[in-house]
PDB file of N, CA and C in Angstrom:
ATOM      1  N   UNK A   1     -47.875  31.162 -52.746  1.00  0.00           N
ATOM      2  CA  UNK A   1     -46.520  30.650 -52.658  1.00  0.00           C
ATOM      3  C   UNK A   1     -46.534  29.185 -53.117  1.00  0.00           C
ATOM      4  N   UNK A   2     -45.834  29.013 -54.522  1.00  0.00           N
ATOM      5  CA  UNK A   2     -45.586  27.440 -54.054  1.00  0.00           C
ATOM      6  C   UNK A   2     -45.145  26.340 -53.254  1.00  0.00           C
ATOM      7  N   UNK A   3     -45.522  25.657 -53.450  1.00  0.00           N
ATOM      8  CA  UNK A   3     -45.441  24.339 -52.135  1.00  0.00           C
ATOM      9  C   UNK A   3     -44.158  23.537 -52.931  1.00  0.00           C
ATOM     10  N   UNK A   4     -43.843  23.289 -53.669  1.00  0.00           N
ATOM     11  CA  UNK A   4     -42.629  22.796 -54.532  1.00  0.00           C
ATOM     12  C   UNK A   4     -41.265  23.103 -53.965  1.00  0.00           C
ATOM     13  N   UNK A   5     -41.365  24.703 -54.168  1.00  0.00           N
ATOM     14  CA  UNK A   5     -39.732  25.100 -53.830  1.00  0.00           C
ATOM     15  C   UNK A   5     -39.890  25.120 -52.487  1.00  0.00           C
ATOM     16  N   UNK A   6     -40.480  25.178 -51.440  1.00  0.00           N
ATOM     17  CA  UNK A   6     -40.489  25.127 -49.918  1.00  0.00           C
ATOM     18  C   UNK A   6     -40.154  23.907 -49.333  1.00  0.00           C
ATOM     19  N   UNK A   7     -40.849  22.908 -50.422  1.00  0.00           N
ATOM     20  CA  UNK A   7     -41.084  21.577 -50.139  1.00  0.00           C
ATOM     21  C   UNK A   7     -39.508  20.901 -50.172  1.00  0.00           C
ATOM     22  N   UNK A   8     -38.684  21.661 -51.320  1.00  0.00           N
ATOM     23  CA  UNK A   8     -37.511  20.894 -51.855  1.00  0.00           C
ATOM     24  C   UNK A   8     -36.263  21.739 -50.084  1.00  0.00           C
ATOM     25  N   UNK A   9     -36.483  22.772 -50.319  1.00  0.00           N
ATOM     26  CA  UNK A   9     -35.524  23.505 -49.197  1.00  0.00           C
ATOM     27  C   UNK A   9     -35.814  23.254 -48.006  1.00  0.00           C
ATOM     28  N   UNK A  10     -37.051  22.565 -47.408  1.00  0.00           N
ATOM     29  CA  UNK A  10     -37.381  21.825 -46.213  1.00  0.00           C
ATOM     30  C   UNK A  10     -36.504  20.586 -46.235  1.00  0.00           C
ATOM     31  N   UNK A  11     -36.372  19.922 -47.084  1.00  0.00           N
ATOM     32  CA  UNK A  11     -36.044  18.391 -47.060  1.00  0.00           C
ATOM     33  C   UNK A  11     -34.250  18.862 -47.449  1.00  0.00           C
ATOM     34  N   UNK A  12     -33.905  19.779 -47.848  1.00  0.00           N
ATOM     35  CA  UNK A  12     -32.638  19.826 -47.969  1.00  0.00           C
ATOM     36  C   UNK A  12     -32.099  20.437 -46.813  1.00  0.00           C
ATOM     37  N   UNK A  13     -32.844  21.460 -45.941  1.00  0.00           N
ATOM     38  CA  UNK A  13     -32.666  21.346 -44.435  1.00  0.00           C
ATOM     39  C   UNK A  13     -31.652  20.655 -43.572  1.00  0.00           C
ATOM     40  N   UNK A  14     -33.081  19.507 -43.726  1.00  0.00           N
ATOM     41  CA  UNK A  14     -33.422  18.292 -42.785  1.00  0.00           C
ATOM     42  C   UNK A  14     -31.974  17.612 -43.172  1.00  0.00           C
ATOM     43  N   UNK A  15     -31.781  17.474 -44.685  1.00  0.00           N
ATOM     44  CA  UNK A  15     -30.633  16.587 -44.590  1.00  0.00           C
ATOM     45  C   UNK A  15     -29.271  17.437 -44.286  1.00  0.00           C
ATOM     46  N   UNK A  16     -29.532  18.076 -44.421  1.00  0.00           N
ATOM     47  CA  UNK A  16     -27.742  19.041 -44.262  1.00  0.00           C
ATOM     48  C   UNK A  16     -27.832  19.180 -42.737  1.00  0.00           C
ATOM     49  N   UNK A  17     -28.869  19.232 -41.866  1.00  0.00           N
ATOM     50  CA  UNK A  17     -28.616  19.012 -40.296  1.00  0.00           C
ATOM     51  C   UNK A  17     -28.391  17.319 -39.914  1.00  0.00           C
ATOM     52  N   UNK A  18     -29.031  17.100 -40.450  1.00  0.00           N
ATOM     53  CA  UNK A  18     -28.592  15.113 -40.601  1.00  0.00           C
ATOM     54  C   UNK A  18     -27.142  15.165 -40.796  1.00  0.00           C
ATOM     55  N   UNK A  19     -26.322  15.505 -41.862  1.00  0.00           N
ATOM     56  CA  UNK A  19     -24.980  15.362 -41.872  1.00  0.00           C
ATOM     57  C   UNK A  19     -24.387  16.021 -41.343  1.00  0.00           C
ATOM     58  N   UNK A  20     -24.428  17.269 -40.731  1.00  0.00           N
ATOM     59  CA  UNK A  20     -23.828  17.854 -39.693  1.00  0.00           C
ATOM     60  C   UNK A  20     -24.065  17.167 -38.676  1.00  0.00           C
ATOM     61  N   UNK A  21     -25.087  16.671 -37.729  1.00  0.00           N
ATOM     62  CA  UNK A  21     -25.236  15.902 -36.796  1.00  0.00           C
ATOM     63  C   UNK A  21     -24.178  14.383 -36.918  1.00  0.00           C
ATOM     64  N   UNK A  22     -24.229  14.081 -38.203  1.00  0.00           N
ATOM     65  CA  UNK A  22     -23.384  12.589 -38.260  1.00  0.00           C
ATOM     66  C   UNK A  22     -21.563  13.017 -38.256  1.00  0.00           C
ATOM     67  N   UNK A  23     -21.577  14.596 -38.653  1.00  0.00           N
ATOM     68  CA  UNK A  23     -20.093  14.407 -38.595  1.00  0.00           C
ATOM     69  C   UNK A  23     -19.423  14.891 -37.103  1.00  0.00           C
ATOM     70  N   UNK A  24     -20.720  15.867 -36.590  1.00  0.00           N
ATOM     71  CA  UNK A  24     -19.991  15.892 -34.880  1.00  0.00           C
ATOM     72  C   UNK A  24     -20.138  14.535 -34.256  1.00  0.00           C
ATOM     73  N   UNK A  25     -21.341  13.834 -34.584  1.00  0.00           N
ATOM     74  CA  UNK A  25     -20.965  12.159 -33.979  1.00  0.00           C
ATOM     75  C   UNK A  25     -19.861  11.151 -33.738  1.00  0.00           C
ATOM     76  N   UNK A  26     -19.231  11.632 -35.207  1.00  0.00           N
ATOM     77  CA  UNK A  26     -18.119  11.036 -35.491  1.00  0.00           C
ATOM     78  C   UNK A  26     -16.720  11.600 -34.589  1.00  0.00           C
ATOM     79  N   UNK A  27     -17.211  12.814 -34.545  1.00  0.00           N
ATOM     80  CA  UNK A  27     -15.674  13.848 -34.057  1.00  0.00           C
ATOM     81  C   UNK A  27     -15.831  13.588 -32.657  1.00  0.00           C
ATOM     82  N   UNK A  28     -17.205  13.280 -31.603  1.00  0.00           N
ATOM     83  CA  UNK A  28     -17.390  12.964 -30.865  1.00  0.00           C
ATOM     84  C   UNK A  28     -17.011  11.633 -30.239  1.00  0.00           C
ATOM     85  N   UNK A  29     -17.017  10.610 -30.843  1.00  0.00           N
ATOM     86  CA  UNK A  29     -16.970   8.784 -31.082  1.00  0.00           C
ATOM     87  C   UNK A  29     -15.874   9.333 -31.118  1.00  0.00           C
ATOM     88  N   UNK A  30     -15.098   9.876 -31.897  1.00  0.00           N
ATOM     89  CA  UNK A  30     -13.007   9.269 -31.620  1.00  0.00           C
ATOM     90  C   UNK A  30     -12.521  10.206 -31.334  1.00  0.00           C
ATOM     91  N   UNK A  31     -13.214  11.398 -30.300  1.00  0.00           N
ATOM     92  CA  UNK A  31     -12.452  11.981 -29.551  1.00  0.00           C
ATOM     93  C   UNK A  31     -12.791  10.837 -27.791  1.00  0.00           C
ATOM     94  N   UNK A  32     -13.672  10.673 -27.721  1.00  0.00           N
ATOM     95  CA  UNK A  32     -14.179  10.413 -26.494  1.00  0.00           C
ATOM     96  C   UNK A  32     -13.681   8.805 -26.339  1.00  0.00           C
ATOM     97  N   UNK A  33     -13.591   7.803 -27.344  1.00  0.00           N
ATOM     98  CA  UNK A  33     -13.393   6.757 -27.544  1.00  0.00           C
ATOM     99  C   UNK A  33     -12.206   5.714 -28.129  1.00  0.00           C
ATOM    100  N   UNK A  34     -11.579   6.601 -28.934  1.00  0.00           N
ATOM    101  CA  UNK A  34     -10.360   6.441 -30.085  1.00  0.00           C
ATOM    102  C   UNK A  34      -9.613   6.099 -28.294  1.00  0.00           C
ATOM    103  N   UNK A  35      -8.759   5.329 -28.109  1.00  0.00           N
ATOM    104  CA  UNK A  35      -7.640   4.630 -27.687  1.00  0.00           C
ATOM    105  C   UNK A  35      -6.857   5.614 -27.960  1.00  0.00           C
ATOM    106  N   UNK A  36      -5.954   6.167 -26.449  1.00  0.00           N
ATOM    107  CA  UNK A  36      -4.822   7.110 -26.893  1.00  0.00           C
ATOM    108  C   UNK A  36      -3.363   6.596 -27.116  1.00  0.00           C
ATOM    109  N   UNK A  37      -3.108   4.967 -27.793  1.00  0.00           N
ATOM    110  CA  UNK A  37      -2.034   5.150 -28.191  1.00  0.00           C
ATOM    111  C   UNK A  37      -1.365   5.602 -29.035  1.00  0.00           C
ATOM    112  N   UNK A  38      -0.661   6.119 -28.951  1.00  0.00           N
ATOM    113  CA  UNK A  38       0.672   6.813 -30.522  1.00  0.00           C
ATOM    114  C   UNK A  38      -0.553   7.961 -30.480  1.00  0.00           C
ATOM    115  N   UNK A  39      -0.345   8.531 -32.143  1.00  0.00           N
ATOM    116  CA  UNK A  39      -0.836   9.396 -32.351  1.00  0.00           C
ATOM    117  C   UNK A  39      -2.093   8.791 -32.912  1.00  0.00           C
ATOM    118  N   UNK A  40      -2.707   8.304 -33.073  1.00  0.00           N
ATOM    119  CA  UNK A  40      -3.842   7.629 -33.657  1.00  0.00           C
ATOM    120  C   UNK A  40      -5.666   8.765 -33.767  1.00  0.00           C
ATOM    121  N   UNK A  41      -5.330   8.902 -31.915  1.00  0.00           N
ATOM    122  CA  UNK A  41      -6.515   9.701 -31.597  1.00  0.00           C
ATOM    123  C   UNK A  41      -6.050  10.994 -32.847  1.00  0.00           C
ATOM    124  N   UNK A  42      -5.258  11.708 -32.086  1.00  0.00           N
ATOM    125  CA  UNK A  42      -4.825  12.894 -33.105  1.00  0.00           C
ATOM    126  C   UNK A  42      -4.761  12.719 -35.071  1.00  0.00           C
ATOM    127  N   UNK A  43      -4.359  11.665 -35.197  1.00  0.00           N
ATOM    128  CA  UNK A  43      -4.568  11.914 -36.621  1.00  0.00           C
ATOM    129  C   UNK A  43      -6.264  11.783 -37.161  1.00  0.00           C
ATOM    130  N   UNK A  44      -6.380  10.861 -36.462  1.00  0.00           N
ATOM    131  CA  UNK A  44      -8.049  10.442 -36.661  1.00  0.00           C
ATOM    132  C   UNK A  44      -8.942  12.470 -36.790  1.00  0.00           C
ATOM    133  N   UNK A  45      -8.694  12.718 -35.440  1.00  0.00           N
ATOM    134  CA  UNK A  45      -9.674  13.898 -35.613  1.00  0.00           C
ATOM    135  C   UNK A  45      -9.197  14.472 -36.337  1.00  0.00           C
ATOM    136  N   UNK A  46      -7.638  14.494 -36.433  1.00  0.00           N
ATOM    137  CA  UNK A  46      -7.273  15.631 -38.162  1.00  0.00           C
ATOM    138  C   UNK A  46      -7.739  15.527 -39.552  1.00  0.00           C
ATOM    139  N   UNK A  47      -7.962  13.873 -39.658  1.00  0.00           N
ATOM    140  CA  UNK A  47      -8.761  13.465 -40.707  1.00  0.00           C
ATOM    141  C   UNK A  47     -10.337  14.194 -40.857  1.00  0.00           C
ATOM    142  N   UNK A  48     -11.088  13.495 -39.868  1.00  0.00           N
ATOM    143  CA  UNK A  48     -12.176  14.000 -39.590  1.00  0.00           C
ATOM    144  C   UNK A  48     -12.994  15.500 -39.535  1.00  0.00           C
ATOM    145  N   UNK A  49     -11.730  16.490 -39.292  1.00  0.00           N
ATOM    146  CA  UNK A  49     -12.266  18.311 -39.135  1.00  0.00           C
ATOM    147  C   UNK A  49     -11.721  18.408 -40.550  1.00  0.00           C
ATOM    148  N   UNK A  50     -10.380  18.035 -40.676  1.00  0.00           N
ATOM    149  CA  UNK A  50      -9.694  18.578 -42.382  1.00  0.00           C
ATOM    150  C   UNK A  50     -10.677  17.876 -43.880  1.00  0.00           C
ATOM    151  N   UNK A  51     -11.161  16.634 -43.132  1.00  0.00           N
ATOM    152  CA  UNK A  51     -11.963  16.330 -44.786  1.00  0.00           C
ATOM    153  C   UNK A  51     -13.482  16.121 -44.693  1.00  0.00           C
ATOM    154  N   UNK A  52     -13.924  16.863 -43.507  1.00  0.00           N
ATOM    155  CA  UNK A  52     -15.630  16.959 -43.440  1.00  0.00           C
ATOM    156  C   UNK A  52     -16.132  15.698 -43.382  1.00  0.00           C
ATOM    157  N   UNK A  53     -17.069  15.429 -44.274  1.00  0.00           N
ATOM    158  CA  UNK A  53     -18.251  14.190 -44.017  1.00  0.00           C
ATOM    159  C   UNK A  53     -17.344  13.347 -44.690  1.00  0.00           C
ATOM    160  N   UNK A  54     -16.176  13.325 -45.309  1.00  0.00           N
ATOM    161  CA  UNK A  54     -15.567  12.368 -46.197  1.00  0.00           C
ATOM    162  C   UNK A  54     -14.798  12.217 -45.060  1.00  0.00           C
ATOM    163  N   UNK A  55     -14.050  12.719 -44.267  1.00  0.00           N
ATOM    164  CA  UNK A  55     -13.274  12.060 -43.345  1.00  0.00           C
ATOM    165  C   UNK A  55     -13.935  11.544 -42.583  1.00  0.00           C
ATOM    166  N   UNK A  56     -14.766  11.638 -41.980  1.00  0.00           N
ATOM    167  CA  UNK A  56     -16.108  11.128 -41.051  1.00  0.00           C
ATOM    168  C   UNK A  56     -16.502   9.481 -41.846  1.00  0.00           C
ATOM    169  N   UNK A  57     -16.933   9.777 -43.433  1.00  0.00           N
ATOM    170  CA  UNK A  57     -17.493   8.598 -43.730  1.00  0.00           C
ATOM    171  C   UNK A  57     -16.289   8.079 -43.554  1.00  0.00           C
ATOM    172  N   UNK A  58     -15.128   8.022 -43.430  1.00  0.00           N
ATOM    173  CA  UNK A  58     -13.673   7.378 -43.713  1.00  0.00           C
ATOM    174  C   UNK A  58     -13.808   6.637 -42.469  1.00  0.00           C
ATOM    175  N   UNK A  59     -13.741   7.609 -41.102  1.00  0.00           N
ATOM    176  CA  UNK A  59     -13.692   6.769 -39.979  1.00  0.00           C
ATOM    177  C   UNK A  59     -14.897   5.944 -39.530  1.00  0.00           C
ATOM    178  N   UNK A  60     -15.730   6.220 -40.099  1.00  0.00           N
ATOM    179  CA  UNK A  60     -17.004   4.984 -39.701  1.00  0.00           C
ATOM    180  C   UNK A  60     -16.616   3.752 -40.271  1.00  0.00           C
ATOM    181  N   UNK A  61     -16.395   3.607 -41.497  1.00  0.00           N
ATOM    182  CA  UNK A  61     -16.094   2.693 -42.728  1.00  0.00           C
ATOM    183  C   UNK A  61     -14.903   1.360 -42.090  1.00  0.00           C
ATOM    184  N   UNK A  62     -13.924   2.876 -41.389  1.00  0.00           N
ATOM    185  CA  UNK A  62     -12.226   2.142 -41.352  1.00  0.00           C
ATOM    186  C   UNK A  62     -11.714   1.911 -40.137  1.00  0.00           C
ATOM    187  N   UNK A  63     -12.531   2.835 -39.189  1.00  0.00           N
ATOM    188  CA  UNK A  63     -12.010   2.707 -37.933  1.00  0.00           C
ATOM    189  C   UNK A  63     -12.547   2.057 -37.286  1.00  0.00           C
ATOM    190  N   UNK A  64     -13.852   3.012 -36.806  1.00  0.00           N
ATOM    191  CA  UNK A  64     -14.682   2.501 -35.974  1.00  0.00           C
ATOM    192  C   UNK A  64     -15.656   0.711 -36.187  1.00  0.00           C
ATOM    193  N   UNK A  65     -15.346   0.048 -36.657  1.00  0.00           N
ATOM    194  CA  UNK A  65     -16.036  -1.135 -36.601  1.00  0.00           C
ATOM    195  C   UNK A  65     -14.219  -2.131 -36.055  1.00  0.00           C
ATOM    196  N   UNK A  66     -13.397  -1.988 -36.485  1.00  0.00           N
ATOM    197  CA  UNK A  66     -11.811  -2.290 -36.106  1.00  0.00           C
ATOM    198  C   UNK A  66     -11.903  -2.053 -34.101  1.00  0.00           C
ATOM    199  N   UNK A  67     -11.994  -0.633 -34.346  1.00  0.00           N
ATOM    200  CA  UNK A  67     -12.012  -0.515 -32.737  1.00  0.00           C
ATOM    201  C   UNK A  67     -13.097  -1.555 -31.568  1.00  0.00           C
ATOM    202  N   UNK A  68     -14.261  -1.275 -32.403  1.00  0.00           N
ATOM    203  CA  UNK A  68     -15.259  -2.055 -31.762  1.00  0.00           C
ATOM    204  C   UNK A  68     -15.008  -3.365 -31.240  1.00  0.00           C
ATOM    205  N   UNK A  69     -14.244  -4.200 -32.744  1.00  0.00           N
ATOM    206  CA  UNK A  69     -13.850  -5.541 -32.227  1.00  0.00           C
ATOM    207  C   UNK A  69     -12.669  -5.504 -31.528  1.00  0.00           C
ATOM    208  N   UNK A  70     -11.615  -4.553 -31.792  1.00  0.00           N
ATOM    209  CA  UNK A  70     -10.716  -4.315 -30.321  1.00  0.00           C
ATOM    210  C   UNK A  70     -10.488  -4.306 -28.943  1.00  0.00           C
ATOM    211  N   UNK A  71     -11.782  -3.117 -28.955  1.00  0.00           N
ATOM    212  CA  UNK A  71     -11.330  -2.687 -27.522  1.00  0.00           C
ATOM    213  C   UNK A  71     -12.897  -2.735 -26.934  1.00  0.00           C
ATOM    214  N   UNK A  72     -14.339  -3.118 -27.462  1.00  0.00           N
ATOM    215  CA  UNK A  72     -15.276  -3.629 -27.136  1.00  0.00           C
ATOM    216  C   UNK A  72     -15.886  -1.876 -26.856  1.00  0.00           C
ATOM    217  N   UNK A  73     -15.890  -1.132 -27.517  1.00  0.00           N
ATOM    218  CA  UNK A  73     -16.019   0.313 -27.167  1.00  0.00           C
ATOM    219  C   UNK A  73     -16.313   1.004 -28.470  1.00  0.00           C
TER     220      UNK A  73
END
């Protein structure tokens, strides 16, 4: 058996559980954390389930460092 193609589908694995892990993080962080005023919480996770790791990278990028200096959370 080659060690090549095992080698490449091991490491592509690893990363596709890496980004699944970073986008429940995310769905996790602004469900548990997001401030419930207005609709904010709610659009946030609609972003986040409707555009996958792109809504995820969106709220790391846009939200979550805003909130941080907000609300210290």
């Amino acid at each position: 058996m080659p060690v090549l193609p095992v080698l490449v589908i091991g490491i592509a694995g690893l990363f596709s559980v890496g980004l699944i892990a970073f986008w429940i993080w995310m769905l996790v962080d602004c469900a548990s954390n997001e401030p419930s005023t207005g609709n904010d919480k709610l659009i946030w996770i609609l972003v986040i389930v409707l555009a996958g790791l792109l809504g995820a990278l969106i709220y790391l990028i846009a939200r979550r460092p805003q909130r941080k200096a907000q609300y210290g959370r």
